[in-house]
N, C-alpha and C. Protein backbone atom coordinates (compact mmCIF):
# COMPACT_ATOMS: atom_id res chain seq x y z
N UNK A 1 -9.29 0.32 -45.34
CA UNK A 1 -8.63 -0.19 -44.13
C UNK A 1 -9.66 -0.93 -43.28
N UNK A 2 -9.64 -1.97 -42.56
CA UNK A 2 -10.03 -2.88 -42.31
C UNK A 2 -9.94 -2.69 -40.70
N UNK A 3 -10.83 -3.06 -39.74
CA UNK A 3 -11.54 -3.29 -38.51
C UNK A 3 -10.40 -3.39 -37.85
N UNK A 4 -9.65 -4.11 -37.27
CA UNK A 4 -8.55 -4.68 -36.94
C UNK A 4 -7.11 -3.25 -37.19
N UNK A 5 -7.03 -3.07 -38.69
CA UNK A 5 -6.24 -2.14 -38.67
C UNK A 5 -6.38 -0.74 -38.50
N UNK A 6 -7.71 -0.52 -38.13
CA UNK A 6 -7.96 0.93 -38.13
C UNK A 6 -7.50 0.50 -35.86
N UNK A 7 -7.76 -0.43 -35.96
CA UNK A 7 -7.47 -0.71 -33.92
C UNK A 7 -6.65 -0.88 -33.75
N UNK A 8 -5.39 -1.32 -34.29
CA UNK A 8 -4.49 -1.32 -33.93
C UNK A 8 -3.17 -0.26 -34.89
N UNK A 9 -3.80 1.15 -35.47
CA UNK A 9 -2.80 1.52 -36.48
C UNK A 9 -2.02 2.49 -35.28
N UNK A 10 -1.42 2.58 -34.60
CA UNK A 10 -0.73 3.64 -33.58
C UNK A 10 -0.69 3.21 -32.29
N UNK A 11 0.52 3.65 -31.59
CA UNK A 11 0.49 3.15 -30.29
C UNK A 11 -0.48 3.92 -29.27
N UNK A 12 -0.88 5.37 -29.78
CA UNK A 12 -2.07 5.83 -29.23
C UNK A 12 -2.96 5.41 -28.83
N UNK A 13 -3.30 4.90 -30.05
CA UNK A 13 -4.81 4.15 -30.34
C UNK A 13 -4.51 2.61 -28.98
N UNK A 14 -3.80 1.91 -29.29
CA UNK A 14 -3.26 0.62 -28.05
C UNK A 14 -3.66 1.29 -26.96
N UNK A 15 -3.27 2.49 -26.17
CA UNK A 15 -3.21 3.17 -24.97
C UNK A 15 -4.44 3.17 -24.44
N UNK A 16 -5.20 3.96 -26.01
CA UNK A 16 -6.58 4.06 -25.20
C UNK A 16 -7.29 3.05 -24.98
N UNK A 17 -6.98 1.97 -25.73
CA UNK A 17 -8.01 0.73 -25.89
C UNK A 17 -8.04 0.21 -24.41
N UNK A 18 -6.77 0.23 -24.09
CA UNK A 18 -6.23 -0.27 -22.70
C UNK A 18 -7.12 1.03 -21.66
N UNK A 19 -7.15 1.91 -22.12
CA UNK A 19 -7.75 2.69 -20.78
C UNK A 19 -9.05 2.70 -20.90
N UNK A 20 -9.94 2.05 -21.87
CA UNK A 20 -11.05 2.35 -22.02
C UNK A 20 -11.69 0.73 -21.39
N UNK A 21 -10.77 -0.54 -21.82
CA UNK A 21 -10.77 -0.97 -21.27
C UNK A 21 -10.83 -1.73 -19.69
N UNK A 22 -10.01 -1.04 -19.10
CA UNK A 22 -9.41 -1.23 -17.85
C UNK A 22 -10.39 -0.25 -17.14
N UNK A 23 -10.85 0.28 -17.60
CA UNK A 23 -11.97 1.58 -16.62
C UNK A 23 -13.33 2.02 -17.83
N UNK A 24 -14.16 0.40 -17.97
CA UNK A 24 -15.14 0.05 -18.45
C UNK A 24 -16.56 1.15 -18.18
N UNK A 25 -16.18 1.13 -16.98
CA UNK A 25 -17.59 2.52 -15.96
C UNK A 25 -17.40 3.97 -16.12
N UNK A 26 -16.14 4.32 -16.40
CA UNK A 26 -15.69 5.66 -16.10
C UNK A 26 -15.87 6.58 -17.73
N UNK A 27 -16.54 7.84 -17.51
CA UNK A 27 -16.74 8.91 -18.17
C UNK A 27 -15.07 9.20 -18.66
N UNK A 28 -14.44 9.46 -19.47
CA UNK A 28 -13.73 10.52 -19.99
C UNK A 28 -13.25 11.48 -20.43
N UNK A 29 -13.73 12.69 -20.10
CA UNK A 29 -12.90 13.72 -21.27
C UNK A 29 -11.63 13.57 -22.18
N UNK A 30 -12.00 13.84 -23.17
CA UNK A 30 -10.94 13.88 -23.77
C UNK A 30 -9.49 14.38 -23.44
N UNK A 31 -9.47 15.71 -22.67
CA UNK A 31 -8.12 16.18 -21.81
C UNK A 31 -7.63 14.86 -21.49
N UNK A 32 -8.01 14.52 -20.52
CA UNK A 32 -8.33 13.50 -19.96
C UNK A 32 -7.49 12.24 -20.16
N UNK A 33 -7.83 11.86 -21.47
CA UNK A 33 -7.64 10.81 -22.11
C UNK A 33 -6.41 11.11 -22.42
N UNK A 34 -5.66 12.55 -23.36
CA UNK A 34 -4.65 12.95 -23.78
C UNK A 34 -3.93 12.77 -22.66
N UNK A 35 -4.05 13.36 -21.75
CA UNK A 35 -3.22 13.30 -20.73
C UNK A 35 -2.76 11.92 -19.86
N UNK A 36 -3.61 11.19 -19.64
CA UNK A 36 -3.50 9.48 -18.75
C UNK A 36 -2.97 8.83 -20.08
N UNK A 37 -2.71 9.17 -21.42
CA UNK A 37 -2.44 8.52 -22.17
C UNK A 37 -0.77 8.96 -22.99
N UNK A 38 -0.57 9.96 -22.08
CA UNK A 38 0.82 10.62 -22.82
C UNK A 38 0.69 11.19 -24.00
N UNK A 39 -0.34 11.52 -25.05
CA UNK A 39 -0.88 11.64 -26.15
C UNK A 39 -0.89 13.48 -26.37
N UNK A 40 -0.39 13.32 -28.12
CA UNK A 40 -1.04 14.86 -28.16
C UNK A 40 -2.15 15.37 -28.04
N UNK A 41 -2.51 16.51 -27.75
CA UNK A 41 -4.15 16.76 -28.23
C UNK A 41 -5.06 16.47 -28.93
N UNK A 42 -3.92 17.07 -30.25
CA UNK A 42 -4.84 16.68 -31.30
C UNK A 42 -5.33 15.62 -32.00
N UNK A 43 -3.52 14.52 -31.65
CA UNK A 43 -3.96 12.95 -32.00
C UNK A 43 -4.62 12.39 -31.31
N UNK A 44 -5.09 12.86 -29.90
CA UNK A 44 -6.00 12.53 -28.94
C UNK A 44 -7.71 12.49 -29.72
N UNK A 45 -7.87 13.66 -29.81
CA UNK A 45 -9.01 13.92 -30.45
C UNK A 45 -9.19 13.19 -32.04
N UNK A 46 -8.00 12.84 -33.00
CA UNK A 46 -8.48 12.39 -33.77
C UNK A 46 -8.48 10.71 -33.51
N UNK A 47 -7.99 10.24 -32.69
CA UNK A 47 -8.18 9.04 -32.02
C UNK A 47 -9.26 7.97 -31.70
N UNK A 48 -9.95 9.47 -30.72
CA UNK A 48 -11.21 9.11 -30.20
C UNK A 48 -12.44 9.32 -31.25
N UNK A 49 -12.23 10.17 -32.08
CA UNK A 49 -13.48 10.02 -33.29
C UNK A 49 -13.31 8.83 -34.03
N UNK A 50 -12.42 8.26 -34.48
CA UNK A 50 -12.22 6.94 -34.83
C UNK A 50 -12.44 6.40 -34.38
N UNK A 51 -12.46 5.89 -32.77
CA UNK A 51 -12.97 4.88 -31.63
C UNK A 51 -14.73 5.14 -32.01
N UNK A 52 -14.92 6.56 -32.16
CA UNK A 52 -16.70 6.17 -31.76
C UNK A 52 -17.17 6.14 -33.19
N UNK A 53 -16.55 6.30 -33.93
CA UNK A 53 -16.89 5.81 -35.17
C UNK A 53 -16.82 4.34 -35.59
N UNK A 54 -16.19 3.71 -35.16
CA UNK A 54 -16.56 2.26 -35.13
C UNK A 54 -17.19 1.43 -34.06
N UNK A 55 -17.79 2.76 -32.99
CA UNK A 55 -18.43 2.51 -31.81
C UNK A 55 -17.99 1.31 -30.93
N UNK A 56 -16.77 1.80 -30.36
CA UNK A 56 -15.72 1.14 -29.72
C UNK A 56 -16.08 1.78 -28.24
N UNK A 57 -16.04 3.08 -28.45
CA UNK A 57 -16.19 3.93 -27.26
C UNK A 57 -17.62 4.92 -27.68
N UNK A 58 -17.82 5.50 -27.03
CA UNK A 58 -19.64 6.57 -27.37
C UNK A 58 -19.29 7.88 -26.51
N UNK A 59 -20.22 8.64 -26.67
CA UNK A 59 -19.98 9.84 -25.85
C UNK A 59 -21.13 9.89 -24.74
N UNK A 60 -20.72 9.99 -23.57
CA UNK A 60 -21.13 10.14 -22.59
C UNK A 60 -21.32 11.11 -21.05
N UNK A 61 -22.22 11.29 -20.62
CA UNK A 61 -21.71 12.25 -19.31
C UNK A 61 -21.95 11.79 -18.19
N UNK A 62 -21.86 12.36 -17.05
CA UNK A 62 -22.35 12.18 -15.97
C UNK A 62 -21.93 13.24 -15.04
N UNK A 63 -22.93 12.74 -13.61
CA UNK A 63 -22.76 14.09 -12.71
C UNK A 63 -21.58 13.60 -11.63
N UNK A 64 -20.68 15.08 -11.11
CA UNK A 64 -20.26 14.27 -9.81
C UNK A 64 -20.16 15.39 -9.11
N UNK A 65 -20.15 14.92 -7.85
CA UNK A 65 -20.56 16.18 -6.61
C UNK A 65 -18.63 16.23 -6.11
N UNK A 66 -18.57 17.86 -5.92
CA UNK A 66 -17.18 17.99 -5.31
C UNK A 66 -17.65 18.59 -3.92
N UNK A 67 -17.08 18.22 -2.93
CA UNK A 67 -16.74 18.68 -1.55
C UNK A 67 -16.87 19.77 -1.42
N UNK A 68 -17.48 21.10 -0.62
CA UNK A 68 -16.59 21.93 -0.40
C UNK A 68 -15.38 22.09 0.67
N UNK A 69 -14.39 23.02 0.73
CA UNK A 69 -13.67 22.83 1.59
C UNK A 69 -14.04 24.16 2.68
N UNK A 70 -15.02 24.51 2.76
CA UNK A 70 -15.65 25.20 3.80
C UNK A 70 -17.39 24.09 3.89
N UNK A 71 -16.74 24.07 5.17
CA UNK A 71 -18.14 23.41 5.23
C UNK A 71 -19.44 23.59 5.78
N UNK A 72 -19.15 25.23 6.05
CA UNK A 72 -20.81 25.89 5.84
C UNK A 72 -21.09 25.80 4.42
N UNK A 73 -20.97 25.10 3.50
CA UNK A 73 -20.88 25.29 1.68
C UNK A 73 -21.69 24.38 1.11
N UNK A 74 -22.59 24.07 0.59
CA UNK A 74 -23.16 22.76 -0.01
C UNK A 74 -21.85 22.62 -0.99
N UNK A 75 -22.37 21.43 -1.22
CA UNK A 75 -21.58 20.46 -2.36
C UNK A 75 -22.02 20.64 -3.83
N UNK A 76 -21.06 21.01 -4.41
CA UNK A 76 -21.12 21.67 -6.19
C UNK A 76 -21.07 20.61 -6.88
N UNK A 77 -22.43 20.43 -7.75
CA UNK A 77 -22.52 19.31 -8.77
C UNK A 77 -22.05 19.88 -10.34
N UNK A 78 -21.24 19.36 -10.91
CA UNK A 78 -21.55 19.43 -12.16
C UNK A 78 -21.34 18.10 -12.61
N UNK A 79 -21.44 18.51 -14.26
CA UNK A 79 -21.76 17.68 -15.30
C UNK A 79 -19.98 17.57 -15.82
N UNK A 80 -19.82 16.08 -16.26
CA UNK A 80 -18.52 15.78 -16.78
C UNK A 80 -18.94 15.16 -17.93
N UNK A 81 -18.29 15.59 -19.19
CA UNK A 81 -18.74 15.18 -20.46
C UNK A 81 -17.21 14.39 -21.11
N UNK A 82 -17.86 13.05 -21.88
CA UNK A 82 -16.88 12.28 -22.63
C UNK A 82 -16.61 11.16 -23.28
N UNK A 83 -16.16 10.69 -22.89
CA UNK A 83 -16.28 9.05 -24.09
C UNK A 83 -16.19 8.41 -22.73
N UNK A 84 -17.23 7.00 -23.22
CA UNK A 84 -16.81 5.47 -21.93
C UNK A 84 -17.12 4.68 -22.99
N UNK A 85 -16.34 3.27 -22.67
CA UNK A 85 -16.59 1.92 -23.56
C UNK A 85 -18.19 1.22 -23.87
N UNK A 86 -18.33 1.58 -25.05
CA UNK A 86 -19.39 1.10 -25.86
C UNK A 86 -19.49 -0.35 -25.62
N UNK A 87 -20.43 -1.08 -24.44
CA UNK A 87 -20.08 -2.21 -24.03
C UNK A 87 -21.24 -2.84 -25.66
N UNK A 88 -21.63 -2.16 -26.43
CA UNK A 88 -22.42 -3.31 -27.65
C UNK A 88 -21.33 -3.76 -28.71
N UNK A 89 -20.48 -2.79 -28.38
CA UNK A 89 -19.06 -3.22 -29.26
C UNK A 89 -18.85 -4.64 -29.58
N UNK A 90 -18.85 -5.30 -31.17
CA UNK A 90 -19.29 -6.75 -31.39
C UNK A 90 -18.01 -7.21 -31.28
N UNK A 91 -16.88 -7.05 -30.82
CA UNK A 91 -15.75 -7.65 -30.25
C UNK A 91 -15.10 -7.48 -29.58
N UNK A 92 -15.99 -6.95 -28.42
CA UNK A 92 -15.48 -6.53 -26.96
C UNK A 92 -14.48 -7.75 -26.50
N UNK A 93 -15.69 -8.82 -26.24
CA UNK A 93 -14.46 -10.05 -25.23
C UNK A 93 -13.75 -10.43 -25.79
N UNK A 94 -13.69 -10.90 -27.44
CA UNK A 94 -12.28 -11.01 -28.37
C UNK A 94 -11.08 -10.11 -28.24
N UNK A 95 -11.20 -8.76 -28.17
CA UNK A 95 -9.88 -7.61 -28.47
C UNK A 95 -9.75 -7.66 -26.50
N UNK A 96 -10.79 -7.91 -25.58
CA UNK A 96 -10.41 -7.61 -24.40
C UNK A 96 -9.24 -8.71 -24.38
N UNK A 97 -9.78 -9.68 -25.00
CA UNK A 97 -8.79 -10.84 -24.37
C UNK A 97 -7.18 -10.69 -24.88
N UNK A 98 -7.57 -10.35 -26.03
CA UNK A 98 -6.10 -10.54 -27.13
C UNK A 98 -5.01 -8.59 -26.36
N UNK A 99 -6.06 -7.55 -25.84
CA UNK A 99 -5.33 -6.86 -25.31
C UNK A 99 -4.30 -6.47 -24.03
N UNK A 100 -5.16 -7.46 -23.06
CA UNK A 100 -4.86 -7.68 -21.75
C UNK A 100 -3.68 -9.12 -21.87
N UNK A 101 -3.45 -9.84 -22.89
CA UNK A 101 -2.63 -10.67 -22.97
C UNK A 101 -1.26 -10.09 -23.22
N UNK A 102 -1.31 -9.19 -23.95
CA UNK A 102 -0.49 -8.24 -24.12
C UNK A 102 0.37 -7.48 -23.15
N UNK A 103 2.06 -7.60 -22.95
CA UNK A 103 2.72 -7.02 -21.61
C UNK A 103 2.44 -5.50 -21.84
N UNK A 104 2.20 -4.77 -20.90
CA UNK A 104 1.90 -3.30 -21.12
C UNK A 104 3.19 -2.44 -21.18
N UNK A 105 3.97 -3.62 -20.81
CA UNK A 105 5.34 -2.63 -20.75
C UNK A 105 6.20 -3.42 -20.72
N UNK A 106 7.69 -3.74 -21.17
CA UNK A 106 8.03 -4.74 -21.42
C UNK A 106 9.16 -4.63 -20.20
N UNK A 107 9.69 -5.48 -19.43
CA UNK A 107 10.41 -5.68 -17.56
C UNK A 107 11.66 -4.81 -18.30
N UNK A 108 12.62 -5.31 -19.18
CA UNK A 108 13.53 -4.65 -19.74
C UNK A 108 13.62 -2.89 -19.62
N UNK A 109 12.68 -2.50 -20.17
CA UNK A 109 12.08 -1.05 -20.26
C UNK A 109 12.13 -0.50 -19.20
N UNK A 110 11.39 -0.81 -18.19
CA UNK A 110 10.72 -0.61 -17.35
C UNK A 110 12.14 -0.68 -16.38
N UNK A 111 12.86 -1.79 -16.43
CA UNK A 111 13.94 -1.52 -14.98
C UNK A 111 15.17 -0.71 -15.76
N UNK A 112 15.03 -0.31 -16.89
CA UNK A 112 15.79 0.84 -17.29
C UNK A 112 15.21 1.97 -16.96
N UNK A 113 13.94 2.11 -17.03
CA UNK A 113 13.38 3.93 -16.04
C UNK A 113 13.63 3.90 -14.72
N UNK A 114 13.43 2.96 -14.10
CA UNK A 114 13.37 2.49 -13.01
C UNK A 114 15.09 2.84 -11.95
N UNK A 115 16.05 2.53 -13.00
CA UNK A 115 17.04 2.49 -12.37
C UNK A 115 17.70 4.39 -12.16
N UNK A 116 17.02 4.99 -13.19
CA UNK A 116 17.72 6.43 -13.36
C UNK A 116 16.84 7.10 -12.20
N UNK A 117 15.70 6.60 -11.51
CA UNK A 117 15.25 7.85 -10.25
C UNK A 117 15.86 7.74 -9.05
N UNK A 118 17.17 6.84 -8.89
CA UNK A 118 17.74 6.95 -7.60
C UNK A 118 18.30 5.93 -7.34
N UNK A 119 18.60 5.42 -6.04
CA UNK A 119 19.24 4.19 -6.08
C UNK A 119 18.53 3.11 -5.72
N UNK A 120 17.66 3.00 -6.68
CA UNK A 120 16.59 1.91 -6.21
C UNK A 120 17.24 0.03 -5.97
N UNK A 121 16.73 -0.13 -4.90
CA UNK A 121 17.51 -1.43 -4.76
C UNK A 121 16.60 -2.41 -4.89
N UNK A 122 15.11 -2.37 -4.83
CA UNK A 122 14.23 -3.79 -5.45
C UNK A 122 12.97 -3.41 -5.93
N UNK A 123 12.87 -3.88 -6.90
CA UNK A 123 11.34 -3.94 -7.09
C UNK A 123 10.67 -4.91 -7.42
N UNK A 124 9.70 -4.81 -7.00
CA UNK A 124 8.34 -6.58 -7.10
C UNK A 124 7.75 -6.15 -7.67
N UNK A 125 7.19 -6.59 -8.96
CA UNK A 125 5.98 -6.34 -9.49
C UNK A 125 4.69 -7.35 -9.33
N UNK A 126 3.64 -7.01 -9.41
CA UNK A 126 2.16 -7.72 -9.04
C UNK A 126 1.29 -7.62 -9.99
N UNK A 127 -0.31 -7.55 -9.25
CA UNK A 127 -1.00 -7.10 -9.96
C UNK A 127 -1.09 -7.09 -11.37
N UNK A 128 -1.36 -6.36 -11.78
CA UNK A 128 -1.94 -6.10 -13.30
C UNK A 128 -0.30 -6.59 -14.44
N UNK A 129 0.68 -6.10 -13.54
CA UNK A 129 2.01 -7.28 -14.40
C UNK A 129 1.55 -8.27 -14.94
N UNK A 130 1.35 -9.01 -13.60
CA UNK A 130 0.89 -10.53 -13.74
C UNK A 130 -0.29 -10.25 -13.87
N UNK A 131 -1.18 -9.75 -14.30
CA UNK A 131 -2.75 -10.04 -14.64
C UNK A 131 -3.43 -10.24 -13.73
N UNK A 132 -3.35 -9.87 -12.23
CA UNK A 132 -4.21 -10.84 -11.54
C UNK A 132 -4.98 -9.06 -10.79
N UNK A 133 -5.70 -9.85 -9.94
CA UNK A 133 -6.72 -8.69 -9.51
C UNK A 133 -6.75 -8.54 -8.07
N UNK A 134 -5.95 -9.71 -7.86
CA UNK A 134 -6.02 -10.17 -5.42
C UNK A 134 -4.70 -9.63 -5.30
N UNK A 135 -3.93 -8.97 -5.62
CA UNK A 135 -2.66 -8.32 -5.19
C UNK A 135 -2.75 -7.05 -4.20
N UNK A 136 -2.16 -6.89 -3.32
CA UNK A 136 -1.86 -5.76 -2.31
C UNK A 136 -1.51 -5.05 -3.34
N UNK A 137 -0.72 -4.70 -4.54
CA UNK A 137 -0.04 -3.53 -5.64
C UNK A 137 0.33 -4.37 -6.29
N UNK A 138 0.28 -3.09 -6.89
CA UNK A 138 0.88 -3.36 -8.75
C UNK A 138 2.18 -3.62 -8.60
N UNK A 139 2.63 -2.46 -7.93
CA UNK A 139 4.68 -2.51 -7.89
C UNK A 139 5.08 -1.88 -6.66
N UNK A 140 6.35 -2.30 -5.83
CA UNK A 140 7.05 -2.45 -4.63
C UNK A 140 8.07 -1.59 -5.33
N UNK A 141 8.28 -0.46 -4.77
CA UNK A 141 9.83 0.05 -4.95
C UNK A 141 10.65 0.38 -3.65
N UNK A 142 11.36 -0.19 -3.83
CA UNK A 142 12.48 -0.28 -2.50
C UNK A 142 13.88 0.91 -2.90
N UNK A 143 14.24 1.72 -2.60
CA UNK A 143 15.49 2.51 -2.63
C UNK A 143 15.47 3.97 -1.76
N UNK A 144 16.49 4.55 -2.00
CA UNK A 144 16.75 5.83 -1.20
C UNK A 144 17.36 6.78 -1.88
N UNK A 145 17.35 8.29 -1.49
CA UNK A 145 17.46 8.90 -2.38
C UNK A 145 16.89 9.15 -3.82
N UNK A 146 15.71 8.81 -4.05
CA UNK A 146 14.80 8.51 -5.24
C UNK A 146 14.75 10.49 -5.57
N UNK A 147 14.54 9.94 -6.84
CA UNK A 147 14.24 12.00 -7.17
C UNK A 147 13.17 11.69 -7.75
N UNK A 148 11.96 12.30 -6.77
CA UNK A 148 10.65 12.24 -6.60
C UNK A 148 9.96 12.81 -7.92
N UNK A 149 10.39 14.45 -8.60
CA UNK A 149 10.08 14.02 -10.03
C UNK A 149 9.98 13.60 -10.99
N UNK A 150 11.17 12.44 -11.05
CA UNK A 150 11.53 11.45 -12.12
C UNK A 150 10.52 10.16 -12.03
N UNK A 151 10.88 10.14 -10.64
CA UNK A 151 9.75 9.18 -10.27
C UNK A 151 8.37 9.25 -10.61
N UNK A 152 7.96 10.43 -10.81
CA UNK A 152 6.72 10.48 -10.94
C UNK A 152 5.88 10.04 -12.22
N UNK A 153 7.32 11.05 -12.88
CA UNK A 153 7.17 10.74 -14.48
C UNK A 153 7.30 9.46 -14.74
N UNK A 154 7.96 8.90 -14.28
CA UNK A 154 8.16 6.99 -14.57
C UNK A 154 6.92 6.34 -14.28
N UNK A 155 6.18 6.97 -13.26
CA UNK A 155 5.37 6.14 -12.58
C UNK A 155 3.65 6.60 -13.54
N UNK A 156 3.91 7.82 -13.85
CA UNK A 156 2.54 8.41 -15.10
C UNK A 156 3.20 7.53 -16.75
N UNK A 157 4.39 7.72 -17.12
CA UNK A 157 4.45 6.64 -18.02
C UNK A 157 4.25 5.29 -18.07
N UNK A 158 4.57 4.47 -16.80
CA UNK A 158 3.77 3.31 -17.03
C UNK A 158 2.57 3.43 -17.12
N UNK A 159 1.55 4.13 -16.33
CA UNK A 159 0.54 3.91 -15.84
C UNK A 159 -0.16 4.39 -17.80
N UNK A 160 0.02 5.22 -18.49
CA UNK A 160 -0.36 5.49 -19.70
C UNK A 160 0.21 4.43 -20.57
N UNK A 161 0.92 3.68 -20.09
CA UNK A 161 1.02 2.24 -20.60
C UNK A 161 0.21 1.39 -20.79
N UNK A 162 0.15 1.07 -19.44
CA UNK A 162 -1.12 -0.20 -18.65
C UNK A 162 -2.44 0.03 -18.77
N UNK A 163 -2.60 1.34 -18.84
CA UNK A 163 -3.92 1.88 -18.79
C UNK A 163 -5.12 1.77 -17.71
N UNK A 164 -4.14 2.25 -17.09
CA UNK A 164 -5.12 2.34 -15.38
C UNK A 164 -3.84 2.50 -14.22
N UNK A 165 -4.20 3.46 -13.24
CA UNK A 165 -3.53 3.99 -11.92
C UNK A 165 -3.00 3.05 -11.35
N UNK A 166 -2.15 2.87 -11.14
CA UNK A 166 -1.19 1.85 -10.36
C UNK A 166 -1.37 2.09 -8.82
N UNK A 167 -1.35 1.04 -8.46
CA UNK A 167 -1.41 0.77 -7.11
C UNK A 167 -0.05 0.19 -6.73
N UNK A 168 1.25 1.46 -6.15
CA UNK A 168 2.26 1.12 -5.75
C UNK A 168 2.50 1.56 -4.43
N UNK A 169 3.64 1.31 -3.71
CA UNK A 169 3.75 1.22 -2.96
C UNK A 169 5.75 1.94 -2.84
N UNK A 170 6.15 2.98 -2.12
CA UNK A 170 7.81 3.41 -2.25
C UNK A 170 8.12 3.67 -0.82
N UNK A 171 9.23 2.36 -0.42
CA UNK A 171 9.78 2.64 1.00
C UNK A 171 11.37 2.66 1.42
N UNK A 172 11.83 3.55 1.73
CA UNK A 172 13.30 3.12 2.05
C UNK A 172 13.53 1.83 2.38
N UNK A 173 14.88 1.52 2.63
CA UNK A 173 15.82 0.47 2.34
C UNK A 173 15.89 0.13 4.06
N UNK A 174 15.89 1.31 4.79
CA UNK A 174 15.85 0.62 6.03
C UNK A 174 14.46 0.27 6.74
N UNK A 175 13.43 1.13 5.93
CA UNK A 175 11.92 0.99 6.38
C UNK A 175 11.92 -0.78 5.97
N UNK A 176 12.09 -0.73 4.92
CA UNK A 176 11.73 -2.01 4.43
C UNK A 176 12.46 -3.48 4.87
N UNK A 177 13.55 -3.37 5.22
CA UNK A 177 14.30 -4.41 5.79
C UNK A 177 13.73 -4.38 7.52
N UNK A 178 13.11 -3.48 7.88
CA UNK A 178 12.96 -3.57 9.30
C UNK A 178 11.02 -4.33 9.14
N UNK A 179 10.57 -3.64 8.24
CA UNK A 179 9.43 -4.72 8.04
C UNK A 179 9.58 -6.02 7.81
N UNK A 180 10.39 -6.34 6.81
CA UNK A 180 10.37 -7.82 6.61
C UNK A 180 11.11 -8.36 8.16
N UNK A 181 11.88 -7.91 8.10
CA UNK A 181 12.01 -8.67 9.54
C UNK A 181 11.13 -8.36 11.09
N UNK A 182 10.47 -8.02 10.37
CA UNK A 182 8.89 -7.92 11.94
C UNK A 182 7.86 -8.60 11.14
N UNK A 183 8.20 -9.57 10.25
CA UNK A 183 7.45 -10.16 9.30
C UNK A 183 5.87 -9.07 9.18
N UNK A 184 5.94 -8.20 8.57
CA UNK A 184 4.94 -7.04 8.35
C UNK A 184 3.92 -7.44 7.67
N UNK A 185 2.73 -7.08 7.76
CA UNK A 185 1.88 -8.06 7.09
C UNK A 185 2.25 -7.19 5.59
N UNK A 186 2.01 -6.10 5.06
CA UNK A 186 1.85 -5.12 3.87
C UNK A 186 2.99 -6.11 2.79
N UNK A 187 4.59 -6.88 3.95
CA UNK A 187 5.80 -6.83 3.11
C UNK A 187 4.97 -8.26 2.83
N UNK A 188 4.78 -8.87 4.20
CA UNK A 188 4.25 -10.39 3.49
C UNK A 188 3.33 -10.59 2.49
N UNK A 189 2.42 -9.63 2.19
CA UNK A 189 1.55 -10.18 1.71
C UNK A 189 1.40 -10.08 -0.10
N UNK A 190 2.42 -9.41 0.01
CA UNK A 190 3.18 -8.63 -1.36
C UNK A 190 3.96 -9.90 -1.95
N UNK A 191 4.43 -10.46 -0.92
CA UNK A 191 5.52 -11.93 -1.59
C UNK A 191 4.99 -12.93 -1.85
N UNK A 192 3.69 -13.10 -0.58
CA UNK A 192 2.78 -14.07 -0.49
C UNK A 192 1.91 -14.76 -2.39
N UNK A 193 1.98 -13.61 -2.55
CA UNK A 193 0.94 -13.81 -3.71
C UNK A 193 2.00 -13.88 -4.54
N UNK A 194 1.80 -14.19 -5.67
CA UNK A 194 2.30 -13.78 -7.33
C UNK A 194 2.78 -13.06 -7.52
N UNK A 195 3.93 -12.98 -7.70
CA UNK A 195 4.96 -11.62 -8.01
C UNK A 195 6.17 -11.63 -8.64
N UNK A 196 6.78 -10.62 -9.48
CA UNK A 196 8.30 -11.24 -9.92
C UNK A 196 9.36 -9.88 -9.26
N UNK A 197 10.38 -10.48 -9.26
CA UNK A 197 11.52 -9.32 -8.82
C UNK A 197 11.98 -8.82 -10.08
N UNK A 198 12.24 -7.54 -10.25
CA UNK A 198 13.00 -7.46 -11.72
C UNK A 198 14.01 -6.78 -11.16
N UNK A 199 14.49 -6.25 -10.38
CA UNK A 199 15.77 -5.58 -9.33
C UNK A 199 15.80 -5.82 -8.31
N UNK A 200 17.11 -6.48 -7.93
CA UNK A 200 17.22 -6.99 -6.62
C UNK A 200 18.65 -6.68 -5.80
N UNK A 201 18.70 -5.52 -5.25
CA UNK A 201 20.09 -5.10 -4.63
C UNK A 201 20.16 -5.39 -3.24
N UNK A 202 18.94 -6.17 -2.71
CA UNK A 202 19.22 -6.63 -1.47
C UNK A 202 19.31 -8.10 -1.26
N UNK A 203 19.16 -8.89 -1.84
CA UNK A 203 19.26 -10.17 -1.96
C UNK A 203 18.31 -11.38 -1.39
N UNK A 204 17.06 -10.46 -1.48
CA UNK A 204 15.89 -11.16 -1.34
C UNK A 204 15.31 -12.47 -2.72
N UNK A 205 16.32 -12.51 -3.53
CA UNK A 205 16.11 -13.46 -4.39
C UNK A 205 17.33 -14.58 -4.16
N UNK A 206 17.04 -15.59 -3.53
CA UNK A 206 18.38 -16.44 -3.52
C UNK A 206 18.37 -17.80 -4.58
């Protein structure tokens, strides 16, 4: 099996490329990975030995200091152990390019999850949709009555899509019509830029 098909044999394998990608600096654990990636464990783990076996990704650690929440307390360092992108990888900017060209999720899909958490009446997508990096968010959801666990789950399945944390934004129907009409900077600046509607129950698309 051949370079190419050992990278692209599973939609797993796509997920991580995209997350290893998209968060070039960042340490991983494997949990980690299984988890931001929707992935089983175990195909998790046999995943990532394949990645550093063709030294795609490497194993790596680093330190990070947590807070305490008493603050007579010093601050607790440990060590986080895991995979980050093997930037000697000899076809990094080739597969970056040909992966990120790639829709992470296809609009269809997406305003079918979209429609079952409530009565969502618009959404804008930005950002990383459209590829770009100067966006206020990724995605605008406009509705009421949303059921906040569905939502959530919709919102961790894209994001193990795209492969990286979304930067969204969820406001009622009257929050949001009372911004745009106080011309708000957050609503303007969301329209201002690059964006597409893929649901539109208020008729902000004429």
């Amino acid at each position: 099996m051949g370079l190419l098909e050992k990278l692209f044999g599973s939609h797993a394998r796509v997920k991580m490329l995209k997350l290893f990608y998209l968060n070039p600096e960042q340490v991983v654990p494997p949990r980690d990975v299984a988890r931001r990636t929707h992935t089983n464990a175990a195909v998790a783990r046999g995943e990532l030995r394949m990645l550093a076996d063709i030294c795609f990704i490497r194993r790596a650690s680093h330190m990070v200091t947590k807070e305490p929440s008493d603050p007579k307390s010093k601050p607790k360092r440990r060590k986080i152990s895991g995979y980050t992108l093997d930037q000697s990888f000899p076809l990094l900017g080739e597969l970056r390019d040909l992966m990120l060209t790639i829709a992470p999720v296809s609009k269809q899909e997406l305003t079918t999850r979209l429609r079952q958490v409530g009565r969502v009446k618009l959404v804008v997508l930005s950002g990383i949709f459209l590829k770009r990096s100067d966006s206020r968010v990724d995605m605008l959801i406009v509705g009421d009555n949303l059921k906040k666990g569905q939502l959530d789950w919709t919102l961790r399945f894209v994001e193990s899509e795209v492969g990286k944390e979304l930067a969204y934004a969820i406001l009622d129907t009257n929050d949001f019509k009372y911004r745009l009409g106080m011309n708000d900077k957050f609503v303007r600046d969301v329209f201002d830029y690059p964006h597409e509607v893929i649901i539109d129950k208020i008729g902000i698309v004429r």
